[in-house]
C-alpha atoms as a PDB file:
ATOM      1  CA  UNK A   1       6.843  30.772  12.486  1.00  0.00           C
ATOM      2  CA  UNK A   2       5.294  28.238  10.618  1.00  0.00           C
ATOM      3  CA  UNK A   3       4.225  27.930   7.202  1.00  0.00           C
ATOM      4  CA  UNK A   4       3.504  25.372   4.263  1.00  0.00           C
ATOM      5  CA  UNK A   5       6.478  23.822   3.640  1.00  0.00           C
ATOM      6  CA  UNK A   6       7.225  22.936  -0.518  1.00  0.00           C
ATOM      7  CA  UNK A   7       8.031  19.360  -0.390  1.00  0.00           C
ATOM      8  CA  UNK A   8      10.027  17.756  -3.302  1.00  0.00           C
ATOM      9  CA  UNK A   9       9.576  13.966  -3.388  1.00  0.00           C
ATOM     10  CA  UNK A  10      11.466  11.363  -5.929  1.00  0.00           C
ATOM     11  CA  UNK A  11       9.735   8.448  -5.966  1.00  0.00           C
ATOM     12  CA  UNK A  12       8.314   6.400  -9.005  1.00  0.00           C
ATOM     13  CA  UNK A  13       5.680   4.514  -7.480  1.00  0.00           C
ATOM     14  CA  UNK A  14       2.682   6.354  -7.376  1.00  0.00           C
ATOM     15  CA  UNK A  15       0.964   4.025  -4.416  1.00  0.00           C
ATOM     16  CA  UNK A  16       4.116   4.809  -2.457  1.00  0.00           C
ATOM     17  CA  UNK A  17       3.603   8.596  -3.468  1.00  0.00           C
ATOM     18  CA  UNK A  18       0.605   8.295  -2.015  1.00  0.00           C
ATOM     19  CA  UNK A  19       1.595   6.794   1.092  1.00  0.00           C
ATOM     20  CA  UNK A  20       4.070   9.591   1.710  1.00  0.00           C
ATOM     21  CA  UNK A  21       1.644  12.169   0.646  1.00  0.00           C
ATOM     22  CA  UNK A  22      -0.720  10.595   3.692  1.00  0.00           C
ATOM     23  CA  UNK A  23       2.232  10.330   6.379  1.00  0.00           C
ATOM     24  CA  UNK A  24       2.981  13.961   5.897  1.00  0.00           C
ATOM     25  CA  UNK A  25      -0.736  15.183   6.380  1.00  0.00           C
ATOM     26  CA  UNK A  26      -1.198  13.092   9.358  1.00  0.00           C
ATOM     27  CA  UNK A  27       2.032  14.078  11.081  1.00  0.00           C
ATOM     28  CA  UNK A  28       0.343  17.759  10.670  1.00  0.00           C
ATOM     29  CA  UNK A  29       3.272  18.961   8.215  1.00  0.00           C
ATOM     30  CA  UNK A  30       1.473  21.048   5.895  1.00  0.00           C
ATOM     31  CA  UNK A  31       2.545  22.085   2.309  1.00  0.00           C
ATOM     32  CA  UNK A  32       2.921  20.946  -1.883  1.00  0.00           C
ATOM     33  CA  UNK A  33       4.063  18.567  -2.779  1.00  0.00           C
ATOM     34  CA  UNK A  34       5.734  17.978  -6.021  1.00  0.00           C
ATOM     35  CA  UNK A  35       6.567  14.345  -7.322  1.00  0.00           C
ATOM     36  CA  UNK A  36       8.847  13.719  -9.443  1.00  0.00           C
ATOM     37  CA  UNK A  37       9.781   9.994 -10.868  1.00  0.00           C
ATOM     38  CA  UNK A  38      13.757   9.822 -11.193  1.00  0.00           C
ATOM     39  CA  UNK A  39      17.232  11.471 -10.195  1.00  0.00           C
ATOM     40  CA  UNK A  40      17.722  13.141 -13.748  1.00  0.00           C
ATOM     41  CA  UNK A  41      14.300  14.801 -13.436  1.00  0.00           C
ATOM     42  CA  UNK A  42      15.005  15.787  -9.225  1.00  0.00           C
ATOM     43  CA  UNK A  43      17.927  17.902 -10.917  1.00  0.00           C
ATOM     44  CA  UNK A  44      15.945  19.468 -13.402  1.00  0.00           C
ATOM     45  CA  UNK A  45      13.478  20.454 -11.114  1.00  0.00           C
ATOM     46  CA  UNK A  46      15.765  22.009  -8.844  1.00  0.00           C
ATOM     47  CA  UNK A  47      17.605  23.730 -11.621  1.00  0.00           C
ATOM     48  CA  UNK A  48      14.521  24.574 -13.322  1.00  0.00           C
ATOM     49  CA  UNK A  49      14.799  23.631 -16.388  1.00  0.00           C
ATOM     50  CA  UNK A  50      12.823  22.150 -19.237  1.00  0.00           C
ATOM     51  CA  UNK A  51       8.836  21.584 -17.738  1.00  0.00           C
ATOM     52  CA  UNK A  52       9.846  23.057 -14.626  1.00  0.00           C
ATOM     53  CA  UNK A  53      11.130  27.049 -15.338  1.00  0.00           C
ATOM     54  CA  UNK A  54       8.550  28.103 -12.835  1.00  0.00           C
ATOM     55  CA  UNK A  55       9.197  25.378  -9.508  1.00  0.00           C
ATOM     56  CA  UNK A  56       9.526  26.404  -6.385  1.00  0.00           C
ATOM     57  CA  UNK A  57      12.922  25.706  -4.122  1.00  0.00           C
ATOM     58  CA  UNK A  58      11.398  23.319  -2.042  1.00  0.00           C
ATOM     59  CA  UNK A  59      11.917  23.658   1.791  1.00  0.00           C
ATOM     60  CA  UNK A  60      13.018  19.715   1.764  1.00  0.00           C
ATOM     61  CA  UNK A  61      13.752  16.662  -0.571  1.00  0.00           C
ATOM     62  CA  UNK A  62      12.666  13.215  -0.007  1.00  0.00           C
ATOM     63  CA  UNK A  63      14.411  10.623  -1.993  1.00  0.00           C
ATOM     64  CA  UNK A  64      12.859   6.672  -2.332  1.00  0.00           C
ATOM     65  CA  UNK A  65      15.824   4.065  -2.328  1.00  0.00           C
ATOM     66  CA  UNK A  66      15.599   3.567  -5.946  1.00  0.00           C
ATOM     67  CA  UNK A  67      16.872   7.496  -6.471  1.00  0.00           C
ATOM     68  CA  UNK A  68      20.097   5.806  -5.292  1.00  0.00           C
ATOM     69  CA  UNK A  69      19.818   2.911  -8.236  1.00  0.00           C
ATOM     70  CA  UNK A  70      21.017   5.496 -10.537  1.00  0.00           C
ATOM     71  CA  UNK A  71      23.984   6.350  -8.113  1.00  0.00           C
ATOM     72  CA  UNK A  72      25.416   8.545  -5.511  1.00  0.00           C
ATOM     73  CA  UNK A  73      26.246  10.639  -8.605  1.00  0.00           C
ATOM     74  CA  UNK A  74      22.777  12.883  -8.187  1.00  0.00           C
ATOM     75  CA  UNK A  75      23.361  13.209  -4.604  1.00  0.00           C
ATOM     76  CA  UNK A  76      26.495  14.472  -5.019  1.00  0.00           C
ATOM     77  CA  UNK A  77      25.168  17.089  -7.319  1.00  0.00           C
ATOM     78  CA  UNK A  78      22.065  18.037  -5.082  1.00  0.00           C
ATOM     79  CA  UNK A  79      24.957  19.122  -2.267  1.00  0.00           C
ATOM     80  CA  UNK A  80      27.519  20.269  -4.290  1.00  0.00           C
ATOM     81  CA  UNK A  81      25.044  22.334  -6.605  1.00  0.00           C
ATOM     82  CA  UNK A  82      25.202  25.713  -4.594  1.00  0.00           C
ATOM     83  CA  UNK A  83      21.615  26.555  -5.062  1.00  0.00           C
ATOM     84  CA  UNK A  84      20.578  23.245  -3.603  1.00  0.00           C
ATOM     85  CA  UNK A  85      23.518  22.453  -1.285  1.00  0.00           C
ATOM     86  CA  UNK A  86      21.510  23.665   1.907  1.00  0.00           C
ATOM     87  CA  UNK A  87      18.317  21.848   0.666  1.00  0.00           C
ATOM     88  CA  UNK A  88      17.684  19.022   3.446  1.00  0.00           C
ATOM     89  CA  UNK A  89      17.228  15.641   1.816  1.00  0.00           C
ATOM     90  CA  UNK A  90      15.744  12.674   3.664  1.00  0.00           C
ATOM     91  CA  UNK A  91      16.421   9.572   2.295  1.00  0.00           C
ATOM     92  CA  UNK A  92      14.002   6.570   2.690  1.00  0.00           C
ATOM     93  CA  UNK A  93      16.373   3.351   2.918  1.00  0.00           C
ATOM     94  CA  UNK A  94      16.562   0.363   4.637  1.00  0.00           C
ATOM     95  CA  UNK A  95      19.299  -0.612   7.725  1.00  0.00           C
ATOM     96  CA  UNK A  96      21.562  -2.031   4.989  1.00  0.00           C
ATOM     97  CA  UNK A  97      21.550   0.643   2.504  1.00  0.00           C
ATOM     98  CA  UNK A  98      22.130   3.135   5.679  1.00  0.00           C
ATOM     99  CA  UNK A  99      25.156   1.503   6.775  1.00  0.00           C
ATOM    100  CA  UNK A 100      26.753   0.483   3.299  1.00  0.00           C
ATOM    101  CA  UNK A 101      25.701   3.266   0.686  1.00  0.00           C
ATOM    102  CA  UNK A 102      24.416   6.409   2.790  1.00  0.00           C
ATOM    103  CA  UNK A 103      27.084   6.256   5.546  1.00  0.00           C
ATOM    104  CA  UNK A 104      29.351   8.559   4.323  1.00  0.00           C
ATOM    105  CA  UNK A 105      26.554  11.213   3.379  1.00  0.00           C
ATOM    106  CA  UNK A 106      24.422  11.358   6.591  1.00  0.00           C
ATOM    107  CA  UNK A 107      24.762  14.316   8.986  1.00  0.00           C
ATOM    108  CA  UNK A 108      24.305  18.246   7.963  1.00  0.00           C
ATOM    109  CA  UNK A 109      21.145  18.341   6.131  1.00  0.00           C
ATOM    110  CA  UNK A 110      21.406  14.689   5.063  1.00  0.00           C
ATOM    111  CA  UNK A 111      19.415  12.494   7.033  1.00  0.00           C
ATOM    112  CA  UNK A 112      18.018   8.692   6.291  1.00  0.00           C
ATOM    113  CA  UNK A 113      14.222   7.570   7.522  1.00  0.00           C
ATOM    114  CA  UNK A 114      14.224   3.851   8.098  1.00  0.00           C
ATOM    115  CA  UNK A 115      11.248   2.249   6.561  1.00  0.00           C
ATOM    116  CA  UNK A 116       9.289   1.020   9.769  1.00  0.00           C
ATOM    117  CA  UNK A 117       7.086  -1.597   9.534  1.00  0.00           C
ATOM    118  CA  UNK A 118       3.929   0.237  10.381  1.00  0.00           C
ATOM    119  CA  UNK A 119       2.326   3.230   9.216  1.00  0.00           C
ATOM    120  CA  UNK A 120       1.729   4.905  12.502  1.00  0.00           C
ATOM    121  CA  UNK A 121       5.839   4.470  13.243  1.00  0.00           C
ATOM    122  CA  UNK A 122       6.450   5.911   9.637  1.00  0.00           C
ATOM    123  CA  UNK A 123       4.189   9.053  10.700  1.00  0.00           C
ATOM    124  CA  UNK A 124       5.967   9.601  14.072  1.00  0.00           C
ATOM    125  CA  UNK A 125       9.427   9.002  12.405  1.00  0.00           C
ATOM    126  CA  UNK A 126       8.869  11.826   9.191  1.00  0.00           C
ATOM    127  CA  UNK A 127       7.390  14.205  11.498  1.00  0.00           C
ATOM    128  CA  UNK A 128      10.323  14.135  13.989  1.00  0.00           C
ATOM    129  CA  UNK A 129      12.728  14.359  11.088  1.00  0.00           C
ATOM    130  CA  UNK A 130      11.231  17.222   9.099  1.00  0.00           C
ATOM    131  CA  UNK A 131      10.767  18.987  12.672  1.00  0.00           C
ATOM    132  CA  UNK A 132      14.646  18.391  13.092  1.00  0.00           C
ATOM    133  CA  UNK A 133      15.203  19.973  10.315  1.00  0.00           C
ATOM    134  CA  UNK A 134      13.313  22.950   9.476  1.00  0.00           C
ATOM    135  CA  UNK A 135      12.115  24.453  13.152  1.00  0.00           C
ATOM    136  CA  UNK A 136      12.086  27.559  11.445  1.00  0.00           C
ATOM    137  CA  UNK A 137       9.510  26.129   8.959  1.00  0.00           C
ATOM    138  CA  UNK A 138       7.194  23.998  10.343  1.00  0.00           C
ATOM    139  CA  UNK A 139       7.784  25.123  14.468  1.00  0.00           C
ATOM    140  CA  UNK A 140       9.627  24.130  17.190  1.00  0.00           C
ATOM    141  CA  UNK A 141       8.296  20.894  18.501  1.00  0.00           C
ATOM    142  CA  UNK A 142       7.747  17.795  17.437  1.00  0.00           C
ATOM    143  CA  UNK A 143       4.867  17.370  19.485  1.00  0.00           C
END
């Protein structure tokens, strides 16, 4: 069955926000989505605290390299946190950071999106992803 999905993006560029906000709409995934600008404020989101008592559990997390500035401390606590340990979390990263940062993370309901070079590749590459991940959510295909 599918539905809107509640999409939780860290990112603190808003052109970039943007960008990703356009990808998803184009690759037909439908849903919220709910920016937020660092790490500290992802987890207090997903804990709901402070300005955000009344969030929504998002259906999946996308993370901009520079979530991983502040460490792999906050992505540690996204998967060990047992209300968000099942949330999937797509990470937007470059071949280096993949291999040398991310490596020991990827897999389960970690996954990283490689920035392509083109938007049309970025579309195709998000929509196979999410579709990966949450079949349940946003259908079975890809296609």
């Amino acid at each position: 069955m599918s539905r809107a999905l509640n999409v939780l993006l860290v990112e603190e560029d808003d052109v970039d926000g943007k960008i990703i906000k356009v990808a998803l709409s184009k690759a037909g995934i439908q849903g919220n989505l709910f920016l937020v600008r660092s790490g500290w404020e992802c987890l207090r989101f997903l804990r709901r605290q402070e300005e955000y008592v009344s969030a929504p559990k998002p259906d999946v997390i996308i993370v901009d390299l520079n979530f991983l500035r502040e460490g792999t401390t906050q992505l540690n606590d996204l998967k060990s946190y047992t209300d968000t340990a099942g949330i999937p979390v797509i990470v937007l990263a470059d071949e280096y950071v993949e291999e040398k940062v991310l490596a020991p993370y990827i897999g389960g309901t970690l996954r990283s999106l490689k920035l392509p070079s083109g938007i049309e590749d970025f579309i195709a590459s998000i929509r196979k992803v999410i579709f990966d991940l949450l079949p349940d959510v946003v259908g079975s295909s890809a296609n």
